[in-house]
Protein backbone atom coordinates (compact mmCIF):
# COMPACT_ATOMS: atom_id res chain seq x y z
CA UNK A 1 4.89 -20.61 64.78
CA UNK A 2 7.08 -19.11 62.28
CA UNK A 3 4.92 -20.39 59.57
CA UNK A 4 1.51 -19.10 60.91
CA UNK A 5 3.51 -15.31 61.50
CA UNK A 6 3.87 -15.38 57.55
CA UNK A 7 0.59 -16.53 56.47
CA UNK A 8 -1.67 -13.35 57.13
CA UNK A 9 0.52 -11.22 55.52
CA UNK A 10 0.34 -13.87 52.17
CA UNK A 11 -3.63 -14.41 52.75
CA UNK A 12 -3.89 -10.17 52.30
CA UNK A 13 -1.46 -10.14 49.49
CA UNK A 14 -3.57 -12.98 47.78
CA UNK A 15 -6.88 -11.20 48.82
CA UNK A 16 -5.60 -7.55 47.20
CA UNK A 17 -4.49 -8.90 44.17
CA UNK A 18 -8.08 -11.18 43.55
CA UNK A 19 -9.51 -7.72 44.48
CA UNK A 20 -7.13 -6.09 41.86
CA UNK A 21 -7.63 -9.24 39.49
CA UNK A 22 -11.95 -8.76 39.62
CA UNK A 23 -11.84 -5.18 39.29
CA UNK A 24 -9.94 -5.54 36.23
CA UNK A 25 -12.52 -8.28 35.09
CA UNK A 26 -15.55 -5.76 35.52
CA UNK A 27 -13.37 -3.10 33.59
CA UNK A 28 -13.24 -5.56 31.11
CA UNK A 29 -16.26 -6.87 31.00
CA UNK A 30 -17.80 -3.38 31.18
CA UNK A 31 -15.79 -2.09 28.43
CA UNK A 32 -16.85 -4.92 26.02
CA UNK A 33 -20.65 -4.84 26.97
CA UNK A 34 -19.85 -1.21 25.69
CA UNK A 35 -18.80 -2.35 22.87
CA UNK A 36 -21.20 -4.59 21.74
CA UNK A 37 -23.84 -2.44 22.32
CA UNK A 38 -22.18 0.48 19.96
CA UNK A 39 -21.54 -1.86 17.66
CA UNK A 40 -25.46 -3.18 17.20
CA UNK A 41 -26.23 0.60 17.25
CA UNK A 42 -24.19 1.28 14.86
CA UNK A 43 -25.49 -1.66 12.50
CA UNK A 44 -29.02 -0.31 12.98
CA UNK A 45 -27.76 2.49 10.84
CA UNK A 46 -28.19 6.35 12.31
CA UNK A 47 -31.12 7.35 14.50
CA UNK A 48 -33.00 9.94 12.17
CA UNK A 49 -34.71 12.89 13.76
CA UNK A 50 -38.10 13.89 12.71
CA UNK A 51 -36.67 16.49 10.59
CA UNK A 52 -34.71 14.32 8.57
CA UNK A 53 -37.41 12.24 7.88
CA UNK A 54 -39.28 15.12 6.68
CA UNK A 55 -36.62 16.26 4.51
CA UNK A 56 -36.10 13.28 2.86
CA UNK A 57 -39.83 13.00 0.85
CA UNK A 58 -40.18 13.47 -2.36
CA UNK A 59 -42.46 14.87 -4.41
CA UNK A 60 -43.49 12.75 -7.68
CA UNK A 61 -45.33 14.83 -9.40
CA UNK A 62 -44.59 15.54 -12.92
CA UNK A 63 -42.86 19.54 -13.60
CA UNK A 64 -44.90 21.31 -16.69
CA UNK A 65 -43.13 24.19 -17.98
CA UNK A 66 -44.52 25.97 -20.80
CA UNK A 67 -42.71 28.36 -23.41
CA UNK A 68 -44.63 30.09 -26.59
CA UNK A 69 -46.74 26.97 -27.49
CA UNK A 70 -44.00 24.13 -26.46
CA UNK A 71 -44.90 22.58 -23.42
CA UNK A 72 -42.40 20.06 -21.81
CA UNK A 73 -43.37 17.16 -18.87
CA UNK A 74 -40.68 16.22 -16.93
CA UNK A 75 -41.70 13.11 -14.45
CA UNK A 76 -39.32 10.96 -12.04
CA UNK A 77 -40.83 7.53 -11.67
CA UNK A 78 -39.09 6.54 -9.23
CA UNK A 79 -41.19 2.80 -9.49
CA UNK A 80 -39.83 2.58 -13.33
CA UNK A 81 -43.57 1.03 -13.83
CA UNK A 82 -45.53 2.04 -16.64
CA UNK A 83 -46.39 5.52 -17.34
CA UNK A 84 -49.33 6.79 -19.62
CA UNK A 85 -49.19 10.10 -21.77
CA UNK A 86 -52.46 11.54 -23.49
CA UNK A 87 -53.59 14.50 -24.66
CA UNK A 88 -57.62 15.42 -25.27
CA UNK A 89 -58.87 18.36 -26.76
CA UNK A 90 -61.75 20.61 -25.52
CA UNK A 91 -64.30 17.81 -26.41
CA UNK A 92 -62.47 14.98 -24.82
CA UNK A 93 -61.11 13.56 -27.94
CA UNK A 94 -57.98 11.83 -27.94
CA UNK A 95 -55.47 13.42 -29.88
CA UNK A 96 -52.74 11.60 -28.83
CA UNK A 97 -51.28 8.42 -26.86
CA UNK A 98 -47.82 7.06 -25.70
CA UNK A 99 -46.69 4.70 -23.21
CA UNK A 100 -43.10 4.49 -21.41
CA UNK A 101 -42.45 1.12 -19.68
CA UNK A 102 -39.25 0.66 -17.31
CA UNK A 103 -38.09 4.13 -17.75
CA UNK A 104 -36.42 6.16 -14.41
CA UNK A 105 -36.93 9.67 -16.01
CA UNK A 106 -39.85 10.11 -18.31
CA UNK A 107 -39.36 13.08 -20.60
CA UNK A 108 -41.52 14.60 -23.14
CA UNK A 109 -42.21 17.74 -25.54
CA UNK A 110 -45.34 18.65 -26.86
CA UNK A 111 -45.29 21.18 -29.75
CA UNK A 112 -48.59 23.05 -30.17
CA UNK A 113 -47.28 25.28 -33.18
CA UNK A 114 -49.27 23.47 -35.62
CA UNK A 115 -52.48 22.43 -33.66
CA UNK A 116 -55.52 24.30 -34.70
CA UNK A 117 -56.70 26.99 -32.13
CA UNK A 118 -58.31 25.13 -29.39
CA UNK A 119 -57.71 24.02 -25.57
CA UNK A 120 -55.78 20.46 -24.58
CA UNK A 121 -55.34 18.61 -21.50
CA UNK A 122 -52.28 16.71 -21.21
CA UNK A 123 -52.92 13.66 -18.53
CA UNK A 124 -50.28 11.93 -17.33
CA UNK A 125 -51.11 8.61 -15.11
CA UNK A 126 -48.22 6.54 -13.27
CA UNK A 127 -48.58 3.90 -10.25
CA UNK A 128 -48.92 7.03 -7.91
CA UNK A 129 -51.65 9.07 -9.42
CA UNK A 130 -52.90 11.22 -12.64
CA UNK A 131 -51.85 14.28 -13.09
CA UNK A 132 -53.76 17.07 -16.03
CA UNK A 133 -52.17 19.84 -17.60
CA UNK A 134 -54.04 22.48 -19.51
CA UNK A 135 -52.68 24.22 -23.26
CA UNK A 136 -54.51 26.97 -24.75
CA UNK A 137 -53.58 27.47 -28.23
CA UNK A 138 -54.54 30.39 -29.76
């Protein structure tokens, strides 16, 4: 008899604590299901918002600034693949010819000082497209 008076109060004991003991197991098991989710997020690299994407194209075309009867090309090939440089006069001759292989940052002056009076086109074609500039020298 004695023994039977002590065993419910044991049996609850032993039930709380496996209650205690499981809900710590979820916590834990929660918490690192958490974490192993974050973690492949976070090796996925950042969600970008549309804006970002937007923001982050760039334009290839080359930049053509003339001054007096200089005119200077300025081109990021991005693709380092071969770039063409040619310049025509008004009756589609060439005048002159140049090509840049493997270069990241294609730069290049034309000086028009000593051309004879006339207009050129200055065509630059990379992997992405061909581009025409127009000189009047006068």
């Amino acid at each position: 008899m004695v023994f039977q008076a002590t065993v419910p109060p044991y049996i609850c004991t032993v039930i709380l604590k496996k209650r205690n003991v499981m809900k710590s197991v979820v916590n834990y098991l929660v918490a690192g299901a958490f974490l192993l989710v974050s973690t492949i997020g976070f090796a996925n690299g950042p969600a970008k918002s549309e804006v970002e994407k937007k923001l982050v194209k760039v334009e290839l075309d080359p930049v053509f600034v003339k001054k007096g009867e200089k005119l200077m090309m300025n081109l990021l090939n991005i693709s380092q693949g071969t770039v063409l440089l040619k310049v025509y006069d008004s009756q589609e001759r060439l005048v002159y010819s140049e090509t840049i292989d493997g270069e990241l940052v294609v730069e290049k002056a034309f000086n028009f000082e000593r051309a004879f009076e006339d207009e050129y086109t200055i065509v630059i074609v990379d992997k992405f497209g061909t581009y025409k500039e127009t000189m009047a020298v006068k």
